[in-house]
Protein backbone atom coordinates (compact mmCIF):
# COMPACT_ATOMS: atom_id res chain seq x y z
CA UNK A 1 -3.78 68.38 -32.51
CA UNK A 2 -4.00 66.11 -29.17
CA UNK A 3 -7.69 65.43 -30.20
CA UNK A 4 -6.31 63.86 -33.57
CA UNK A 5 -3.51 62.17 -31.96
CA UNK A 6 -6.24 60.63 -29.79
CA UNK A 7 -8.50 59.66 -32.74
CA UNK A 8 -5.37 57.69 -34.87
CA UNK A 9 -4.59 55.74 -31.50
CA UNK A 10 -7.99 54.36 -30.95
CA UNK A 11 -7.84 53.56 -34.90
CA UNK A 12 -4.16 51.69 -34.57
CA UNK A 13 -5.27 49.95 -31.38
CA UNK A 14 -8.94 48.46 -31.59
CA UNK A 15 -7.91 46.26 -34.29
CA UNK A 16 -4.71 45.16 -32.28
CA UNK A 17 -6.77 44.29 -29.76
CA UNK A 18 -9.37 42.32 -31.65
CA UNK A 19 -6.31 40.73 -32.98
CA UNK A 20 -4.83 39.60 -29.33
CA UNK A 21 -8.32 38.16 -28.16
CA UNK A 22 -8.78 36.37 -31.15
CA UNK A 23 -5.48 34.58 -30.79
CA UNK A 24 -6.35 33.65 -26.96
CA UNK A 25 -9.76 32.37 -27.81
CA UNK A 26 -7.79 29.91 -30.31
CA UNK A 27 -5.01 29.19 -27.43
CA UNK A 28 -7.58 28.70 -25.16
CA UNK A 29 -9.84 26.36 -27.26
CA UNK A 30 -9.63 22.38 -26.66
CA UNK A 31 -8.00 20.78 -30.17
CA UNK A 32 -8.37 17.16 -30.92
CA UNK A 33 -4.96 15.68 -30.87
CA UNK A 34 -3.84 13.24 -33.83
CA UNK A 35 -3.09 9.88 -32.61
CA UNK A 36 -0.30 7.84 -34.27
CA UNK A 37 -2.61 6.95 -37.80
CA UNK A 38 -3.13 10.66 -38.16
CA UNK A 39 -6.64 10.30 -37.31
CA UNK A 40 -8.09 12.67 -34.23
CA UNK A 41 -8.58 11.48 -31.06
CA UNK A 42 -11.92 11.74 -28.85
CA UNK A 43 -11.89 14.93 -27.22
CA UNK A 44 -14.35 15.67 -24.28
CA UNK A 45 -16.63 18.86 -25.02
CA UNK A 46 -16.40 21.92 -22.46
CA UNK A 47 -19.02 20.59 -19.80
CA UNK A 48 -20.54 18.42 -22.24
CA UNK A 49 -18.59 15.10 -20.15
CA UNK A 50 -17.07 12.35 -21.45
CA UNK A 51 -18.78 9.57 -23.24
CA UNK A 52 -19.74 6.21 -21.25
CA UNK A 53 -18.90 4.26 -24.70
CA UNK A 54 -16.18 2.08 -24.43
CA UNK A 55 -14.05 2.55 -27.01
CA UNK A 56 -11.32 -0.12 -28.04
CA UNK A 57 -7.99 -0.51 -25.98
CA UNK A 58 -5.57 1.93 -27.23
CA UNK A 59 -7.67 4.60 -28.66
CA UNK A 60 -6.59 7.83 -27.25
CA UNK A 61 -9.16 9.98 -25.39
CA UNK A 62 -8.16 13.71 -24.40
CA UNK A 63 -10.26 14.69 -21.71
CA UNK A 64 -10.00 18.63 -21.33
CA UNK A 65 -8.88 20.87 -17.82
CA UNK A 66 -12.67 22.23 -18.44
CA UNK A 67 -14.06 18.49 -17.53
CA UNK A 68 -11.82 16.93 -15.41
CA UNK A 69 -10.98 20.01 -13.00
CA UNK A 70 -7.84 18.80 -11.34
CA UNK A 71 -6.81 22.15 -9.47
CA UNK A 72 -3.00 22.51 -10.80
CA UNK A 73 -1.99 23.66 -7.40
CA UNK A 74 -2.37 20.50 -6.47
CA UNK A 75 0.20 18.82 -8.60
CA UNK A 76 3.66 18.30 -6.93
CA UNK A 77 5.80 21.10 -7.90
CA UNK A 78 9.27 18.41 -7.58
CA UNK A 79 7.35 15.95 -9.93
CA UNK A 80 6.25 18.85 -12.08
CA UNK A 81 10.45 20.16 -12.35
CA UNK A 82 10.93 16.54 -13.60
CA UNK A 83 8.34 16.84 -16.20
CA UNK A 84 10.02 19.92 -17.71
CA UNK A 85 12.84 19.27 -17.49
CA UNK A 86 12.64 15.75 -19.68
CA UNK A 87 10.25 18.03 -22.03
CA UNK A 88 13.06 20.46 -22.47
CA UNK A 89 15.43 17.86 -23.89
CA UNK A 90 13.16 16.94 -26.05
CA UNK A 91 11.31 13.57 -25.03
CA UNK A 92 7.73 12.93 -23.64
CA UNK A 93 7.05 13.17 -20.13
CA UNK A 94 3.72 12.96 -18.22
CA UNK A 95 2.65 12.44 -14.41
CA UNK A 96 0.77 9.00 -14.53
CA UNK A 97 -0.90 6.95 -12.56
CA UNK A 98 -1.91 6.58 -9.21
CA UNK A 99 -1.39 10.69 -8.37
CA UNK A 100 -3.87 10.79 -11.08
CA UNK A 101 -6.51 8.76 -10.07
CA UNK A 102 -6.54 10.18 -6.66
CA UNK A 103 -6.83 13.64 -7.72
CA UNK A 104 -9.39 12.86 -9.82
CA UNK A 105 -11.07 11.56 -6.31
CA UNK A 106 -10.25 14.59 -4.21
CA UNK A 107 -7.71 12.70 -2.97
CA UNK A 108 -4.38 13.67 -1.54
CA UNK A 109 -1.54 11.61 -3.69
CA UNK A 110 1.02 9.63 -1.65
CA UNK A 111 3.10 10.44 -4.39
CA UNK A 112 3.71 11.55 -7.63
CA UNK A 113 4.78 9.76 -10.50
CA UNK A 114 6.29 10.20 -14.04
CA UNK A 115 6.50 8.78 -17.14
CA UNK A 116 8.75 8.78 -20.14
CA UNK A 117 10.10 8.41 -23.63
CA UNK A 118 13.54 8.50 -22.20
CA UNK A 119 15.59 5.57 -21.25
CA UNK A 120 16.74 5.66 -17.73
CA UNK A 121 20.22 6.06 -18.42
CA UNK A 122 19.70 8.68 -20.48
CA UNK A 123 16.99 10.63 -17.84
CA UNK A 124 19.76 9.61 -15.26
CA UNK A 125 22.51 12.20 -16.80
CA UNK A 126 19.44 15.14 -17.04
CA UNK A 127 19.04 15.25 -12.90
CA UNK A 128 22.26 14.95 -10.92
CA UNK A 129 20.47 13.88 -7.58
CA UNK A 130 19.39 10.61 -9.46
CA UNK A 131 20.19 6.66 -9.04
CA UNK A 132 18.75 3.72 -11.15
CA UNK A 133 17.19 0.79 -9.58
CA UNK A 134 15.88 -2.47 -10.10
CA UNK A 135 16.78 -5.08 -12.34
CA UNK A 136 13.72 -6.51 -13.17
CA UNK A 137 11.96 -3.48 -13.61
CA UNK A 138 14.65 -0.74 -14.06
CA UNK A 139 13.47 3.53 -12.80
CA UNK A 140 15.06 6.41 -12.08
CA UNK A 141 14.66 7.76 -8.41
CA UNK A 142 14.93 11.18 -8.49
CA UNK A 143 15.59 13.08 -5.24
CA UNK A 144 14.45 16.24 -3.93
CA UNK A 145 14.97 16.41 -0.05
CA UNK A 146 12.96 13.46 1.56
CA UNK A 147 10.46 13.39 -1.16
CA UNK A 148 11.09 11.11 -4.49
CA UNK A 149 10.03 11.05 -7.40
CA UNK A 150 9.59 7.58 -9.49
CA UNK A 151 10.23 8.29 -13.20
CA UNK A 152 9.74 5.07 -15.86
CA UNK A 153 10.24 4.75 -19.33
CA UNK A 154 7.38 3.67 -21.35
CA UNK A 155 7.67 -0.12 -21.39
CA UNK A 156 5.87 -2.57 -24.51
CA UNK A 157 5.01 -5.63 -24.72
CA UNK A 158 7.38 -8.18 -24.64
CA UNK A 159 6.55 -9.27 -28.13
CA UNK A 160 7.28 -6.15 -29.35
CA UNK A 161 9.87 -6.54 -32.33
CA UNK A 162 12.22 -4.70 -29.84
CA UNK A 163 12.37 -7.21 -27.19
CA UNK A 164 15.49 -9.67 -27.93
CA UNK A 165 14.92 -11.68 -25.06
CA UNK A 166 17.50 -10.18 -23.03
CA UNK A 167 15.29 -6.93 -21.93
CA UNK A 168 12.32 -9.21 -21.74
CA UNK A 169 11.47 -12.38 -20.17
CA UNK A 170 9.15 -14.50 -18.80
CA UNK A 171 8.69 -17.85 -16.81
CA UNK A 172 6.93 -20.69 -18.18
CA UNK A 173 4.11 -19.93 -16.05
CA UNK A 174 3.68 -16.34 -17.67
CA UNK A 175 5.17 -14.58 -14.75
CA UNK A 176 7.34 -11.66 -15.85
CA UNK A 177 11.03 -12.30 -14.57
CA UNK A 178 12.24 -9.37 -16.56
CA UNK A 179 10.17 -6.38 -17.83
CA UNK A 180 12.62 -3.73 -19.68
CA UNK A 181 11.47 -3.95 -23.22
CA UNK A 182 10.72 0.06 -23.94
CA UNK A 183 8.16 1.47 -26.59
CA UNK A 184 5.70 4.73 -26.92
CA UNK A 185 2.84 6.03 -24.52
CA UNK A 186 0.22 3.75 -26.15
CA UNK A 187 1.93 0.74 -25.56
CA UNK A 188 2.91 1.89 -22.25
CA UNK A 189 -0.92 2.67 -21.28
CA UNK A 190 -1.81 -0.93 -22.44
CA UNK A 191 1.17 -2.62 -20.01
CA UNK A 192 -0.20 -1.55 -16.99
CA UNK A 193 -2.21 -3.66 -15.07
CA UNK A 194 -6.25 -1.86 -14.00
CA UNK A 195 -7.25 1.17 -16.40
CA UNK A 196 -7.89 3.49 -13.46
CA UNK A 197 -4.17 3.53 -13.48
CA UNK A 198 -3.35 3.94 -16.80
CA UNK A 199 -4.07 7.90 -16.72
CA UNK A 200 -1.43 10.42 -17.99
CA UNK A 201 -1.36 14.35 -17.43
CA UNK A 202 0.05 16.21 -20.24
CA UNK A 203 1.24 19.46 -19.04
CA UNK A 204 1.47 21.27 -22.30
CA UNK A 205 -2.25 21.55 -21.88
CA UNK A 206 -3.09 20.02 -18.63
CA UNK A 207 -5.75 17.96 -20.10
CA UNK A 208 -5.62 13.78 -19.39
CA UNK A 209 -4.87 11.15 -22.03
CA UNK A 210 -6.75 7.95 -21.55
CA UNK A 211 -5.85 4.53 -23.59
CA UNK A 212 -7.72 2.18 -21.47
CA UNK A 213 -11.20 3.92 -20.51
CA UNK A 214 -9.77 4.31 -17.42
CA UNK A 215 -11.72 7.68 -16.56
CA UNK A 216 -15.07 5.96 -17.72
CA UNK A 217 -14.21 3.33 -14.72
CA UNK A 218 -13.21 5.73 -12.43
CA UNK A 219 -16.65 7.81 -12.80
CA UNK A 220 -18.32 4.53 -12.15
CA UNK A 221 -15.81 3.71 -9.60
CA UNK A 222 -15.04 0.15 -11.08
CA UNK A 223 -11.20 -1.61 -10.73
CA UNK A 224 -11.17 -3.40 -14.21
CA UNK A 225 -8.11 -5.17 -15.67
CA UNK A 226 -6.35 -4.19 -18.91
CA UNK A 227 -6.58 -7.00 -21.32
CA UNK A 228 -7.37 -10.83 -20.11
CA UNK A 229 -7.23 -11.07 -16.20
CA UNK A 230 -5.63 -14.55 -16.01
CA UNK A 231 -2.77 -13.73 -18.22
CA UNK A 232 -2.07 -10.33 -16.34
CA UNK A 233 -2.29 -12.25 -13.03
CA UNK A 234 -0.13 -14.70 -14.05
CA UNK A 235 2.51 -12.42 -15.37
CA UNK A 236 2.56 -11.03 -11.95
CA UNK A 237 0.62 -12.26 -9.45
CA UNK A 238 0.86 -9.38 -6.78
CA UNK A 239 -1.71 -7.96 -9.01
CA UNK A 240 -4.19 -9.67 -7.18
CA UNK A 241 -3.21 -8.27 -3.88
CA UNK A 242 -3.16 -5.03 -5.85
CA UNK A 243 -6.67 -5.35 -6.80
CA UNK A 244 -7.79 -6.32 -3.13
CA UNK A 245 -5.99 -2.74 -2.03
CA UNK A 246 -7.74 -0.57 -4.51
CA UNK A 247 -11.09 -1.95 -3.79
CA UNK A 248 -10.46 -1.30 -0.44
CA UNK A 249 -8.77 2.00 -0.44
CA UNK A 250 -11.19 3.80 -3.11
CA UNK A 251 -14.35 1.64 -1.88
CA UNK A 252 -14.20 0.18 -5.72
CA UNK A 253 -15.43 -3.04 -6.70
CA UNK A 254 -13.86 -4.99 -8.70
CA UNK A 255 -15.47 -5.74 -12.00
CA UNK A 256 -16.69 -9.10 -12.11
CA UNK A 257 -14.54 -10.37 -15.09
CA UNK A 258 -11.09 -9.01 -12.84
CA UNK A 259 -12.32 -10.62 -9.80
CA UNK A 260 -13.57 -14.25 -11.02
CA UNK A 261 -9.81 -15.89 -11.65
CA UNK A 262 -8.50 -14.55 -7.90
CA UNK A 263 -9.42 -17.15 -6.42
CA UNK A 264 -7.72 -20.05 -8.88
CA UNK A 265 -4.68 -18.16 -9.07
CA UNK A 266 -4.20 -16.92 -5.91
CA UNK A 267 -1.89 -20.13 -4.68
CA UNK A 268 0.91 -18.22 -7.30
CA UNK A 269 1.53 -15.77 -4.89
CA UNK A 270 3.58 -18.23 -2.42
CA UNK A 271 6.24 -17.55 -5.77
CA UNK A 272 6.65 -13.97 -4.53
CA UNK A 273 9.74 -12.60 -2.87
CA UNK A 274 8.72 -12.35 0.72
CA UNK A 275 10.44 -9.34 0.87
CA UNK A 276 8.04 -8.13 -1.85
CA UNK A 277 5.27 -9.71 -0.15
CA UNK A 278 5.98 -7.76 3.33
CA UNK A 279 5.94 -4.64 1.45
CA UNK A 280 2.51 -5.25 -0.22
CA UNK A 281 1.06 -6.51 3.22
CA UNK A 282 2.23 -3.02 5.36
CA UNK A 283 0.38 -1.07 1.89
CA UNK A 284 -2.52 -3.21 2.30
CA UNK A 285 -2.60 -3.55 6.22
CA UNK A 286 -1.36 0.19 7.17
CA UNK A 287 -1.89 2.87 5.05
CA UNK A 288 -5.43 3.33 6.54
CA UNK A 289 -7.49 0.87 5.31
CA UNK A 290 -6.48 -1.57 7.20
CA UNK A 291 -9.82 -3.01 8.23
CA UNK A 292 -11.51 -2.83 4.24
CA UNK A 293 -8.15 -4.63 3.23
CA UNK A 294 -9.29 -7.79 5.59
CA UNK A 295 -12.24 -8.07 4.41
CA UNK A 296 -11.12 -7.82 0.54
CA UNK A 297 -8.32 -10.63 1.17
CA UNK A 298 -10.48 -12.64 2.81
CA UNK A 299 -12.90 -12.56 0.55
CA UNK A 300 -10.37 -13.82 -1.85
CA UNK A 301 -8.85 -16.42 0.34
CA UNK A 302 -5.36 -13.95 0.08
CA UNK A 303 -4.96 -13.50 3.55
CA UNK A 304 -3.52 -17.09 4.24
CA UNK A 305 -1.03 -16.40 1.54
CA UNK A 306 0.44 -13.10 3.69
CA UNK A 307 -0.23 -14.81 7.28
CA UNK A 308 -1.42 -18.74 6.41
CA UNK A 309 -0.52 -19.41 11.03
CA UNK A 310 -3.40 -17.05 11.43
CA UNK A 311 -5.49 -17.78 8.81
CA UNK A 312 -5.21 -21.09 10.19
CA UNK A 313 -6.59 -20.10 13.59
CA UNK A 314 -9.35 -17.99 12.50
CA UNK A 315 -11.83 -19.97 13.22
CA UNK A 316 -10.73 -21.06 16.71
CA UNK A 317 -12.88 -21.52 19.31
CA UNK A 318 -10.13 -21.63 22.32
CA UNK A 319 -8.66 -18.48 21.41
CA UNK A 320 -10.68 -14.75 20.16
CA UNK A 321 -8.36 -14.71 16.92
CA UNK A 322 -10.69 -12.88 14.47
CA UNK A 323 -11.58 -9.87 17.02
CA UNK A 324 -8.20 -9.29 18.00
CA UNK A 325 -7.01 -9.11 14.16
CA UNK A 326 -9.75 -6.59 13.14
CA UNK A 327 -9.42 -4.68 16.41
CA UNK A 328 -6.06 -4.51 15.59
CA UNK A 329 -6.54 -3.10 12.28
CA UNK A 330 -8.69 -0.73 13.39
CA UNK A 331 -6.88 0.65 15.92
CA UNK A 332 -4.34 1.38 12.87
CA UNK A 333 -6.64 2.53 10.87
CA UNK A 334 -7.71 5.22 13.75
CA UNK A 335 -4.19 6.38 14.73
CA UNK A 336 -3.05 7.00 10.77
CA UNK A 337 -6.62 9.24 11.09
CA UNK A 338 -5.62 10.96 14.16
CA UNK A 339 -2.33 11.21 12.27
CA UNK A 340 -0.13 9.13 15.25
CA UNK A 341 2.66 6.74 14.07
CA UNK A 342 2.37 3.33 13.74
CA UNK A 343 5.03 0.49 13.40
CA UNK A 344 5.00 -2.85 11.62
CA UNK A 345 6.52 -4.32 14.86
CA UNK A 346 3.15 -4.06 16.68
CA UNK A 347 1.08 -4.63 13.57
CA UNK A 348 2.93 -8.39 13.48
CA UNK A 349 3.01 -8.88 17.16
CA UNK A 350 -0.70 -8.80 17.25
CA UNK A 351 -1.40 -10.78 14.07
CA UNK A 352 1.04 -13.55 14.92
CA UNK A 353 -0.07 -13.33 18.88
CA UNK A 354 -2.26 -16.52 19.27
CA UNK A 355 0.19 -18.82 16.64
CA UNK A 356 2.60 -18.29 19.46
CA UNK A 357 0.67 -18.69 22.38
CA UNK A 358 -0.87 -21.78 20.64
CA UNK A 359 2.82 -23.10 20.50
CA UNK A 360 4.31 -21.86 23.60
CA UNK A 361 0.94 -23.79 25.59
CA UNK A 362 2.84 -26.78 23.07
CA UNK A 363 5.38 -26.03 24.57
CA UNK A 364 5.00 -25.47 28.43
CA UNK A 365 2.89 -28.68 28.13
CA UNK A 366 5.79 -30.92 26.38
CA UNK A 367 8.98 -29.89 27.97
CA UNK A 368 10.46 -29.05 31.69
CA UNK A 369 11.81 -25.37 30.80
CA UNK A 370 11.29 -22.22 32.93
CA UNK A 371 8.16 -20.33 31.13
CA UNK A 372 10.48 -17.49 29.22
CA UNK A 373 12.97 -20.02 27.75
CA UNK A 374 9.72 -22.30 26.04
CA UNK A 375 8.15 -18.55 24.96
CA UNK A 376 11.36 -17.18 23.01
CA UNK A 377 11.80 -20.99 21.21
CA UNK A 378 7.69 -20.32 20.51
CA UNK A 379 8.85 -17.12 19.39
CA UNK A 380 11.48 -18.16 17.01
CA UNK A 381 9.52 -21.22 15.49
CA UNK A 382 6.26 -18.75 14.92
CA UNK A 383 8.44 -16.10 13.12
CA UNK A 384 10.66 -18.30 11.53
CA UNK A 385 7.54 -19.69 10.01
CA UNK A 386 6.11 -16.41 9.08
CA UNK A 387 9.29 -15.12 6.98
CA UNK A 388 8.86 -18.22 4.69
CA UNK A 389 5.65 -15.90 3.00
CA UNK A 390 6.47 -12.43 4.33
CA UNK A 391 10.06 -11.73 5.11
CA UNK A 392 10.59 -9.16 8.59
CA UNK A 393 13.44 -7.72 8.65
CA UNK A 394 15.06 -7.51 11.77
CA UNK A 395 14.47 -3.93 13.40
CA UNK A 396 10.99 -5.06 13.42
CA UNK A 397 11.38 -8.69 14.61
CA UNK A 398 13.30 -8.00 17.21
CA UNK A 399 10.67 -5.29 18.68
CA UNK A 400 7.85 -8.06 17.95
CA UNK A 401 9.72 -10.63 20.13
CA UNK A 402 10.01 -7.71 23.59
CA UNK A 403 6.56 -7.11 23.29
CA UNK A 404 5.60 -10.55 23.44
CA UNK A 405 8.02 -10.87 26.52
CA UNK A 406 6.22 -7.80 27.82
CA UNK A 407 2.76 -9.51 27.95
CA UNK A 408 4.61 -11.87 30.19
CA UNK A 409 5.69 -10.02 32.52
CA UNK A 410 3.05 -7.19 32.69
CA UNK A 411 0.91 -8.99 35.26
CA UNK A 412 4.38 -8.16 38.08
CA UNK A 413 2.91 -5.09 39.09
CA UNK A 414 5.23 -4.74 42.06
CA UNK A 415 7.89 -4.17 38.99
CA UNK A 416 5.49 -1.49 37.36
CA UNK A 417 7.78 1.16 37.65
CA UNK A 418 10.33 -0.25 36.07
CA UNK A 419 7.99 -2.07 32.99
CA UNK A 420 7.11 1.57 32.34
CA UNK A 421 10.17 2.71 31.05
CA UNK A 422 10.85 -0.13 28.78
CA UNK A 423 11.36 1.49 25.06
CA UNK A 424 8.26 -1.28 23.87
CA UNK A 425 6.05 -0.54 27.07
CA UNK A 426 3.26 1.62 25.27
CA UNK A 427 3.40 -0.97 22.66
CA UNK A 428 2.88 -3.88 24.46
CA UNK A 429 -0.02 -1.81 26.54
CA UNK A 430 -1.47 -1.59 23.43
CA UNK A 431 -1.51 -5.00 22.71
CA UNK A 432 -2.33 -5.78 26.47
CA UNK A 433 -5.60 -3.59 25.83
CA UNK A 434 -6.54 -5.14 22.14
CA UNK A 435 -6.51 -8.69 23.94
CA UNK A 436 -8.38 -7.85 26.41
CA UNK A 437 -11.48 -5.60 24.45
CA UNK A 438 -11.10 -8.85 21.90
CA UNK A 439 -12.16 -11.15 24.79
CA UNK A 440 -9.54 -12.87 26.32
CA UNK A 441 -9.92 -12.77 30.25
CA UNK A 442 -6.78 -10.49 32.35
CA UNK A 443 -8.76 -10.45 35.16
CA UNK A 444 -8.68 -6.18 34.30
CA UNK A 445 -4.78 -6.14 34.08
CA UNK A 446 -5.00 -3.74 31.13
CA UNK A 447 -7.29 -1.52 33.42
CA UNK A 448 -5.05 -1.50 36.02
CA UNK A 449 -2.05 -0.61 33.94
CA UNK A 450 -4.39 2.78 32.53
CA UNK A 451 -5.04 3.59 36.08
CA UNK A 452 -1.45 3.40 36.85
CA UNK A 453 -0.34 5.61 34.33
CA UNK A 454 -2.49 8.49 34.96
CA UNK A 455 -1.49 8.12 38.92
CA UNK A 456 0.89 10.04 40.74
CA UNK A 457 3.26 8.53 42.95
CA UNK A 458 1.58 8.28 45.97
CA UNK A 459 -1.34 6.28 44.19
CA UNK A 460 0.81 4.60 42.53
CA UNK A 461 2.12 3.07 45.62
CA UNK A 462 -1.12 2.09 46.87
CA UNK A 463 -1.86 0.21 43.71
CA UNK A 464 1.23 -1.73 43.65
CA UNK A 465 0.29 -2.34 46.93
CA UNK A 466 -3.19 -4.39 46.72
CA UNK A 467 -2.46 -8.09 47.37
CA UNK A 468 -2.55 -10.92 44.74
CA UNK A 469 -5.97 -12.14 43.94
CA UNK A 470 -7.69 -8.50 44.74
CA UNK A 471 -9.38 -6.40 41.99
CA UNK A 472 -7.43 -5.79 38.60
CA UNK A 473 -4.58 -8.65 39.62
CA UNK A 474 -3.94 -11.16 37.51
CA UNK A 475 -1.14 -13.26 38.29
CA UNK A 476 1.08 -15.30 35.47
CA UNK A 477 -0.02 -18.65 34.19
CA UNK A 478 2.24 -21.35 36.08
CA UNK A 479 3.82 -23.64 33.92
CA UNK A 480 2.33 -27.37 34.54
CA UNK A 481 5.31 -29.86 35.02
CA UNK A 482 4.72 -33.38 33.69
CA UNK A 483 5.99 -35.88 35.91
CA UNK A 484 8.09 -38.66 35.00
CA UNK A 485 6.30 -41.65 35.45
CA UNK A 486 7.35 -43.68 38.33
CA UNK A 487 9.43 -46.97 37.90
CA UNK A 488 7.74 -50.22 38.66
CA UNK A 489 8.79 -51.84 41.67
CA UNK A 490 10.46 -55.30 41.94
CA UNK A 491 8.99 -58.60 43.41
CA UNK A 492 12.38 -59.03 44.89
């Protein structure tokens, strides 16, 4: 009897099994998606890769989990709550962009975005840690912790039949002064500015959706422009600068048909914000690639746009202006590596170093001040110059202005142990260091001052010790006075 039992459970439950993997091999299989005509969309073939044709703008392409092998332990679990939970009320929601194209590059994301068919008032009322911002350009911030995630409703063109002119506008120039007109994901892939960022990750499947050829470019690491370059620049230039930072950061080059109108346009970018502008210089300058971003924006004549006092003095042959820059930059780059903080307040006080000494030698040379007085007017007319194209805000100009002070007084090394405790000491050290590797004779004051530190306090005594003029000393500049000329005497 338990044999036959035995016998009708193997019959009931081979089938049911067939059954189950059947099912799974269909779950499991890539589909080709319909796109919006009804027609089905480019899939990529298990390992067969995706094709190098370039197909027109706005034809979807579904590249599988099986090609592009982004490890889903990798996406942001906050960013990937967001996603569901916009899915579970119904509208679309995909992580896009940038996160994207960096995983695709074994890359570790900055940060993870989202996109959506959902207004952002109504995503607003789905997360209750949430805010709206911009004007412009309105998104939804939503916050978990520290970390935030950027969620944006698919924009369209602004001559999209839904655009009355009060969502969307632009400048007679073409720059986009207002950029709120909303449509679906293809129109949204098409409004963003290089392909490589127009990427979305559907999680229903975890396969990518591509309406620009974007994957093509990034498998033949290229930064190409979505539609004509001059129009897209001119709708907002800080596209160009955008296009300098991805070539540097990803070690892209930029196609030549994106690159060739840089140059003619780049003058629009003194119509930025300077606020704006300071953010895009501390993403250009210090996020790491500090040193590949010089050489992109000078390449493209940008850099006297973001700093046109030091572009100026470039080329000087009084004062080492290039060295110091790049060292500068590269000693950023290195400490982001070694993963040490940096501040903007030292990135600015070197870059802006030699305008102000060029103006405070103005200075000392036209008036009868005391040396500090002529250095903090230098100080003032140098950064009140430099906010005109990137504003600093003032926790960081303030810092900028001690440091310069500091290079001032570093050369009192009786006072050396009381410089050392000054909050911007290691800063201006720093900078004290950089000018002299980049050339400019101290006479080995930056030596001295490394020597000092690693002293204890008995050999720190003898060095404060060693008379004026003796190894490592260099004393401050005196200020030359200009003497009033002399009245002529009478014949009387």
């Amino acid at each position: 009897m338990l044999t036959s039992f035995l016998i009708l459970l193997l019959v009931v439950a081979i089938p049911l099994l067939g059954f189950i993997y059947v099912q799974y091999t269909i779950a499991r299989a890539p589909a080709s998606a319909p796109d919006k005509a009804g027609q089905p969309t480019q899939t990529s073939a298990a390992g067969g890769g995706v094709s190098q044709e370039e197909l027109p703008l706005g034809k979807r392409q579904t590249i599988a989990e099986s090609e592009h092998r982004i490890p889903r332990q990798k996406l942001d679990d906050n960013a990937m709550k967001v996603v569901y939970r916009l899915l579970d009320e119904g509208y679309e929601a995909y992580l896009v962009g940038g996160c994207i194209r960096d995983l695709l590059l074994n890359k570790s994301p900055k940060d993870f975005d989202v996109a959506t068919s959902a207004h952002p008032e109504q995503g607003e009322e789905l997360f209750r840690r949430s805010r709206l911002i911009g004007r412009r350009f309105k998104l939804l911030h939503v916050r978990f912790g520290r970390e935030l995630i950027e969620v944006a409703t698919f924009r369209a063109g602004h001559d999209s039949e839904e655009n009355n002119g009060e969502h969307g506008r632009q400048a007679e120039s073409g720059m986009i002064l207002r950029d709120n007109v909303y449509g679906n994901i293809e129109e949204d892939a098409l409004r963003r500015d290089f392909t490589i960022n127009a990427l979305y990750y559907s999680v229903a499947d975890h396969s990518i959706l591509d309406f620009a050829n974007g994957y093509r470019d990034i498998k033949n690491r290229q930064i190409r422009m979505i539609g004509d370059p001059e129009t897209r620049y001119r709708e907002d230039p800080v596209r160009m600068l955008r296009a300098a930072r991805f070539a540097a950061k990803l070690g892209f080059e930029i196609e030549p048909g994106t690159a060739e109108p840089i140059h003619k346009l780049g003058p629009m970018l003194t119509r930025i914000a300077p606020a704006r502008l300071f953010d895009e210089a501390l993403k250009l300058l210090q996020s790491g690639h500090g040193e590949a971003s010089l050489r992109q924006l000078k390449r493209f004549d940008l850099f006297r746009t973001l700093f046109p006092q030091t572009d100026a003095m470039l080329d000087s042959e009084e004062y080492p202006v290039e060295t110091l820059v790049e060292n500068a930059l590269s000693n950023t780059d290195r400490r982001l590596a070694q993963g040490k903080s940096v501040t903007p307040a030292f990135l600015f006080a070197a870059l802006l170093w030699y305008p102000m000494q060029r103006r405070l030698a103005e200075l000392l040379d036209e008036r009868d001040q005391p040396a500090l007085q002529c250095l903090h007017q230098a100080a003032n007319e140098v950064l009140g110059e430099q906010v005109r194209s990137t504003a600093i805000p003032r926790r960081f100009s303030t810092p900028v202005r001690e440091i310069w002070e500091l290079q001032q007084r570093l050369p009192r090394k009786r006072r050396a142990d009381q410089l050392v405790t000054h909050p911007r000491f290691r800063a201006a050290y720093d900078l004290l260091l950089l000018r002299e590797t980049s050339g400019e004779d101290l006479g080995g004051l930056s030596q001295w001052w490394t020597d000092y530190q690693n002293a204890d306090e008995n050999q720190r005594t003898q060095l404060q010790q060693k008379p004026a003029g003796s190894e490592g000393e260099s004393a401050p500049r005196k200020r030359r006075r200009r003497r009033k000329p002399r009245k002529p005497q009478s014949d009387d």
